[in-house]
N, C-alpha and C. Protein backbone atom coordinates (compact mmCIF):
# COMPACT_ATOMS: atom_id res chain seq x y z
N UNK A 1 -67.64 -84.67 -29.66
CA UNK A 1 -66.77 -83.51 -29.57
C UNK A 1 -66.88 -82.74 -30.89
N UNK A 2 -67.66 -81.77 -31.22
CA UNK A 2 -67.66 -80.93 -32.04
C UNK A 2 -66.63 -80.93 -32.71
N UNK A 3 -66.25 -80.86 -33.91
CA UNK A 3 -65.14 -79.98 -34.37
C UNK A 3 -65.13 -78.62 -35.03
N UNK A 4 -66.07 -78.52 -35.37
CA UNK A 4 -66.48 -76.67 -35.52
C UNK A 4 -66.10 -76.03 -34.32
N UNK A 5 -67.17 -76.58 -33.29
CA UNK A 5 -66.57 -75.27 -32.19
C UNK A 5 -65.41 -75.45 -31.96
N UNK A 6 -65.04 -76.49 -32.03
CA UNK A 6 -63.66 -76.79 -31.29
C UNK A 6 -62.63 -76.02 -32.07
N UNK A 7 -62.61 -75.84 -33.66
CA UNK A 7 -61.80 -75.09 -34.25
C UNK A 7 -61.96 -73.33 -34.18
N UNK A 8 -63.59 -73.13 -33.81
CA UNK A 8 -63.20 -72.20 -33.60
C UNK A 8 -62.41 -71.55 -32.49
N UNK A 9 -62.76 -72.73 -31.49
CA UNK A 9 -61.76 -72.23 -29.93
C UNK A 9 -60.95 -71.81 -30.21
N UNK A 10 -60.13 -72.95 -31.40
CA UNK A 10 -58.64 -73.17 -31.56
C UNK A 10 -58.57 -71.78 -32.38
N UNK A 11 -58.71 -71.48 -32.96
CA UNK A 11 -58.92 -70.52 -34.04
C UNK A 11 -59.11 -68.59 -32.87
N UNK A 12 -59.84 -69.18 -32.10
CA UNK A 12 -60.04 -67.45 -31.31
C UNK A 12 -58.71 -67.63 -30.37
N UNK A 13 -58.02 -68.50 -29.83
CA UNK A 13 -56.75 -68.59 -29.42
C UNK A 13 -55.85 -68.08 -30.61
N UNK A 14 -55.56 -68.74 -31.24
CA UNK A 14 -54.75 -67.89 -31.96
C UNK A 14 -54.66 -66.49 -32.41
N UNK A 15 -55.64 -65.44 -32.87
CA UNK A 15 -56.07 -64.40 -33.26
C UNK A 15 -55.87 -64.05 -31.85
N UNK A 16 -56.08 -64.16 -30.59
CA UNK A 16 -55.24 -63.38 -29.19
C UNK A 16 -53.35 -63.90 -29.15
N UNK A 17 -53.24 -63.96 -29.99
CA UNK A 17 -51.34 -64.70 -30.31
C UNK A 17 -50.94 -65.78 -29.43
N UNK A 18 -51.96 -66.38 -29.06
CA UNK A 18 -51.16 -68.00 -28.40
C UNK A 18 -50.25 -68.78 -29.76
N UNK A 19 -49.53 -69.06 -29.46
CA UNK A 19 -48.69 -69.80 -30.56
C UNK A 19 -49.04 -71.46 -30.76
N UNK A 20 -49.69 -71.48 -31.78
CA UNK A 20 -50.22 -73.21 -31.69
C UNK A 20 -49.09 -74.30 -31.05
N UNK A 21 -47.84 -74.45 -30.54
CA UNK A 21 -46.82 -75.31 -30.12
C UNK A 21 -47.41 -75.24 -28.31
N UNK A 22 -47.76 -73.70 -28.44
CA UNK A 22 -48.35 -73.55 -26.74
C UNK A 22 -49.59 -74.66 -26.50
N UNK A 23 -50.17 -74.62 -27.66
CA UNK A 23 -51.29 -75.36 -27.42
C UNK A 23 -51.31 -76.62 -27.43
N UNK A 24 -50.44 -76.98 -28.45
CA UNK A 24 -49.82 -78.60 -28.75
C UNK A 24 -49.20 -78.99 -27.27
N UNK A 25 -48.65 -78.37 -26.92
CA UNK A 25 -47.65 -78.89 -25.69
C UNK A 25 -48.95 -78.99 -24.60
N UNK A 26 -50.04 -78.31 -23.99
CA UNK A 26 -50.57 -78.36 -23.37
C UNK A 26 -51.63 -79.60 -24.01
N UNK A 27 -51.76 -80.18 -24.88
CA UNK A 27 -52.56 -81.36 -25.49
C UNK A 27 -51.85 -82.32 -25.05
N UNK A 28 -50.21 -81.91 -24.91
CA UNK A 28 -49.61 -83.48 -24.72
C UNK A 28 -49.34 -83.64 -22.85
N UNK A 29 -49.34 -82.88 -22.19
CA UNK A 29 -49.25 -82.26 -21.12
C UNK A 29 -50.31 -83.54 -20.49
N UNK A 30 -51.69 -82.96 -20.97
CA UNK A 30 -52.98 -82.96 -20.41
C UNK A 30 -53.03 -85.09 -21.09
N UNK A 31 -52.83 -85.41 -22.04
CA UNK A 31 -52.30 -86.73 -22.82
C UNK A 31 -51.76 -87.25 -21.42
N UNK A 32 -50.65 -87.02 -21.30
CA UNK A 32 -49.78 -87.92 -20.37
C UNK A 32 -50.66 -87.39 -18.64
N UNK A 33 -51.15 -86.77 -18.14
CA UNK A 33 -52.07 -86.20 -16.91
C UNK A 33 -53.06 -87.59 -17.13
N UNK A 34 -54.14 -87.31 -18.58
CA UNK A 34 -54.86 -88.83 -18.68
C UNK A 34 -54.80 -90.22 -18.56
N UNK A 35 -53.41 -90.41 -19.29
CA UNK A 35 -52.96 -91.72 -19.35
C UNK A 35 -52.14 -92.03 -17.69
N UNK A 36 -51.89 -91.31 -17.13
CA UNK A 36 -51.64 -91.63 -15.62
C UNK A 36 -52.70 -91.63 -14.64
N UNK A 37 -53.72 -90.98 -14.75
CA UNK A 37 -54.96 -91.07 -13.76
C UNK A 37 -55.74 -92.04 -14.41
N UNK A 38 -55.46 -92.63 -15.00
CA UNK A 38 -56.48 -94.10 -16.10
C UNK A 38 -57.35 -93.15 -15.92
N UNK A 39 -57.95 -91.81 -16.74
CA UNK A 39 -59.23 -91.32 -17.33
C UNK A 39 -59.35 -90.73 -18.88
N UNK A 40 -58.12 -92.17 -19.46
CA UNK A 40 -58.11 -91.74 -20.92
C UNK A 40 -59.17 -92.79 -21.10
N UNK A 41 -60.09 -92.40 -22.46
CA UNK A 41 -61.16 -92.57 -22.60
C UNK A 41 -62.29 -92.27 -22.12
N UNK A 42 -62.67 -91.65 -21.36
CA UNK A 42 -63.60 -91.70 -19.87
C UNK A 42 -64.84 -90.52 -20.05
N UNK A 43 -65.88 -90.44 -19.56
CA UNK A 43 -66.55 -89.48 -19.71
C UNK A 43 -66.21 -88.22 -19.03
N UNK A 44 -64.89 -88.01 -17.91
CA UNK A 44 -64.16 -86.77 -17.48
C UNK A 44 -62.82 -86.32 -18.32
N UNK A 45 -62.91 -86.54 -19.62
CA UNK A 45 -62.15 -85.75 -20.51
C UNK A 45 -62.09 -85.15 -20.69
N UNK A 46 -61.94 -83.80 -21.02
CA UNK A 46 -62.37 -82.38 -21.59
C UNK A 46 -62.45 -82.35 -22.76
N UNK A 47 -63.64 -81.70 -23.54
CA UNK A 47 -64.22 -81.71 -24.59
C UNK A 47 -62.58 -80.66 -25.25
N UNK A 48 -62.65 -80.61 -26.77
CA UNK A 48 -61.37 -79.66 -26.97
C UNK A 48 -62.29 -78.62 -26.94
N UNK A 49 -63.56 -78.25 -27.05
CA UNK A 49 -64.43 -76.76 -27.16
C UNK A 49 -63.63 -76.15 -25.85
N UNK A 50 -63.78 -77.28 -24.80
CA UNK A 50 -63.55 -76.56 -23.64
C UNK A 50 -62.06 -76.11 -23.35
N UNK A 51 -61.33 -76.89 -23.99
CA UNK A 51 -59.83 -77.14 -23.71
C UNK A 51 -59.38 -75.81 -24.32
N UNK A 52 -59.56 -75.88 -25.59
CA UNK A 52 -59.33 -74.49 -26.17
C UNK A 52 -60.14 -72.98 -25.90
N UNK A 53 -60.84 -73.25 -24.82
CA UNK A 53 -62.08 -72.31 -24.46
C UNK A 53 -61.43 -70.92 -23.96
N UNK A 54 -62.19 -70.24 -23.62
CA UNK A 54 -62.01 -68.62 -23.70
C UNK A 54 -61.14 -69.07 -21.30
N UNK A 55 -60.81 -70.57 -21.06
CA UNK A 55 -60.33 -70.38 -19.99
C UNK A 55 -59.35 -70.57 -20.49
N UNK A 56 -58.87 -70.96 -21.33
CA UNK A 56 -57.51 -71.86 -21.41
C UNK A 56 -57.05 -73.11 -20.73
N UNK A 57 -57.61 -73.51 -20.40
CA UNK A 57 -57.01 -75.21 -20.14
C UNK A 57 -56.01 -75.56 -20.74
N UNK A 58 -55.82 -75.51 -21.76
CA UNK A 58 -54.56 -76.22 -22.27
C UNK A 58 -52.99 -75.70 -21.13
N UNK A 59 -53.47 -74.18 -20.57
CA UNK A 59 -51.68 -73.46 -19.95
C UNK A 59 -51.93 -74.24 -18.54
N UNK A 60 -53.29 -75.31 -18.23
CA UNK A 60 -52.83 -75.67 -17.05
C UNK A 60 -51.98 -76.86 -16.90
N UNK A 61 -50.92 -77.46 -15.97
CA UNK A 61 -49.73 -77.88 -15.62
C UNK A 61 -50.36 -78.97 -15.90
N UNK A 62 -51.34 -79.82 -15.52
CA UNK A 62 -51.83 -80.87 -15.58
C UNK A 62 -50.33 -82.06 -14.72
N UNK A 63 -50.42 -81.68 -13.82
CA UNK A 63 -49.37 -82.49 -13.12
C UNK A 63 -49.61 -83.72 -13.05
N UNK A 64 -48.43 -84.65 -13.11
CA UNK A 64 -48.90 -86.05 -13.04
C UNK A 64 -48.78 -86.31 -11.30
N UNK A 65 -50.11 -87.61 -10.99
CA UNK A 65 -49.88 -87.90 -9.35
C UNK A 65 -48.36 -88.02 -9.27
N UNK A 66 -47.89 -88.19 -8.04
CA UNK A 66 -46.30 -87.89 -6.92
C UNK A 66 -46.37 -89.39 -7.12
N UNK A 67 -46.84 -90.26 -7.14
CA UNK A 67 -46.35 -91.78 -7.21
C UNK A 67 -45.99 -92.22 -8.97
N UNK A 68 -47.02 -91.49 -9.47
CA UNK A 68 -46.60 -91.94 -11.20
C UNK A 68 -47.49 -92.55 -11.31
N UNK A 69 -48.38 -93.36 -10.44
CA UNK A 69 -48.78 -94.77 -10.87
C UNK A 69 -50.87 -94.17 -10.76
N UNK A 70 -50.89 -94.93 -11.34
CA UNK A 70 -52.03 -95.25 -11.36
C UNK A 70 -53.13 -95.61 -10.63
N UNK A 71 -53.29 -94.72 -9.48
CA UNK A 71 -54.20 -95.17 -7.94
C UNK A 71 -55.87 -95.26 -8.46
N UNK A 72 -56.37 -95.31 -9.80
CA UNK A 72 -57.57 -96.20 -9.43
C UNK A 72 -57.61 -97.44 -9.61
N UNK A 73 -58.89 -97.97 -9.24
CA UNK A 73 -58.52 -99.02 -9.64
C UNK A 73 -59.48 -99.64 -11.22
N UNK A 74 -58.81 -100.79 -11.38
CA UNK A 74 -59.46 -101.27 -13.24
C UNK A 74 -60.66 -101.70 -13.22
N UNK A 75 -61.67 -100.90 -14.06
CA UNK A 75 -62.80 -100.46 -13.92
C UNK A 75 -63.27 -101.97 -14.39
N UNK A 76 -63.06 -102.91 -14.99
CA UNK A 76 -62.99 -103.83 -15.64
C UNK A 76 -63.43 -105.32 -14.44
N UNK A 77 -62.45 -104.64 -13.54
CA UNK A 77 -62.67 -105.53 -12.23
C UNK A 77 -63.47 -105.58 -11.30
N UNK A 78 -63.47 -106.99 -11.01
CA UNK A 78 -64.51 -107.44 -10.03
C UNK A 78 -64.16 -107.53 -8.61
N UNK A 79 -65.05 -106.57 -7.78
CA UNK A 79 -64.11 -106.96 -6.75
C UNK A 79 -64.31 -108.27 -5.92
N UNK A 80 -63.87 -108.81 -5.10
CA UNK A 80 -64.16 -110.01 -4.47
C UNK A 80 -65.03 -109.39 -3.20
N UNK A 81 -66.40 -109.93 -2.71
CA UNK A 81 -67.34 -109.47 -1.90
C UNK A 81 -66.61 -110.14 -0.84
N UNK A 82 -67.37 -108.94 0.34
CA UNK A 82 -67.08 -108.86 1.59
C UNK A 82 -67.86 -109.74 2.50
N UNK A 83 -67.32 -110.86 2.85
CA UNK A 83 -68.08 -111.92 4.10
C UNK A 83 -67.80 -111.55 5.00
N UNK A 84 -67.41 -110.75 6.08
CA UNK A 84 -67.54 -110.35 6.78
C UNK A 84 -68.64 -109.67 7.15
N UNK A 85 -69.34 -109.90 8.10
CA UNK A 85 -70.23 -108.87 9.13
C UNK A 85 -69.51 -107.78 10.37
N UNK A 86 -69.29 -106.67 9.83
CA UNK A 86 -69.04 -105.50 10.84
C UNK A 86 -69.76 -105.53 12.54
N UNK A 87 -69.02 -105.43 13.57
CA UNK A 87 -69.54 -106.27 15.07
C UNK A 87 -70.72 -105.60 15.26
N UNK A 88 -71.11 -104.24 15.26
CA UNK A 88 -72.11 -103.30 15.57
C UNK A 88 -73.53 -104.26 14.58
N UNK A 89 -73.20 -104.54 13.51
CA UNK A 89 -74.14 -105.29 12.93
C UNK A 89 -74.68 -106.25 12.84
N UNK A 90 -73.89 -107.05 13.85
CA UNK A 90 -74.63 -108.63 14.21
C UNK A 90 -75.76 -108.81 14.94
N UNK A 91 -76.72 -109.09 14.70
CA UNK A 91 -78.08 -109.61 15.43
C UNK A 91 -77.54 -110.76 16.55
């Protein structure tokens, strides 16, 4: 993640009068959006170039899922294989 470009993002936001707290709040917004979809850490993060980018990402709502919880599952895990044979597939 760059931090040059990224400051300059941050930097051409401001000079159009976003107020850096706008931006902070949308960092923590998008923070708690991550840490509920388990894709903190992840290679679908948004770079801050982009976050602070000429779209603005940061003013989006970044809603958390309607359950709260955490519907993937832990990448960590193994799943237990399937013994079953599906009927169409039996010889």
């Amino acid at each position: 993640n760059p931090k040059k470009s990224a400051f300059s993002a941050w930097k051409a936001r401001l000079r159009e009068g976003v107020p850096p707290e706008a931006m902070l709040d949308g960092v923590r917004r998008y923070a708690r959006y991550l840490a509920a979809t388990g894709k903190t850490g992840t290679e679908f993060v948004q770079r801050a170039t982009t976050f602070f980018g000429p779209d603005r990402n940061f003013e989006n709502p970044w809603l958390l899922p309607v359950s709260g919880t955490n519907n993937q599952r832990c990448v960590n895990h193994i799943s237990e294989p399937d013994t079953e044979i599906p009927p169409g597939f039996r010889g």
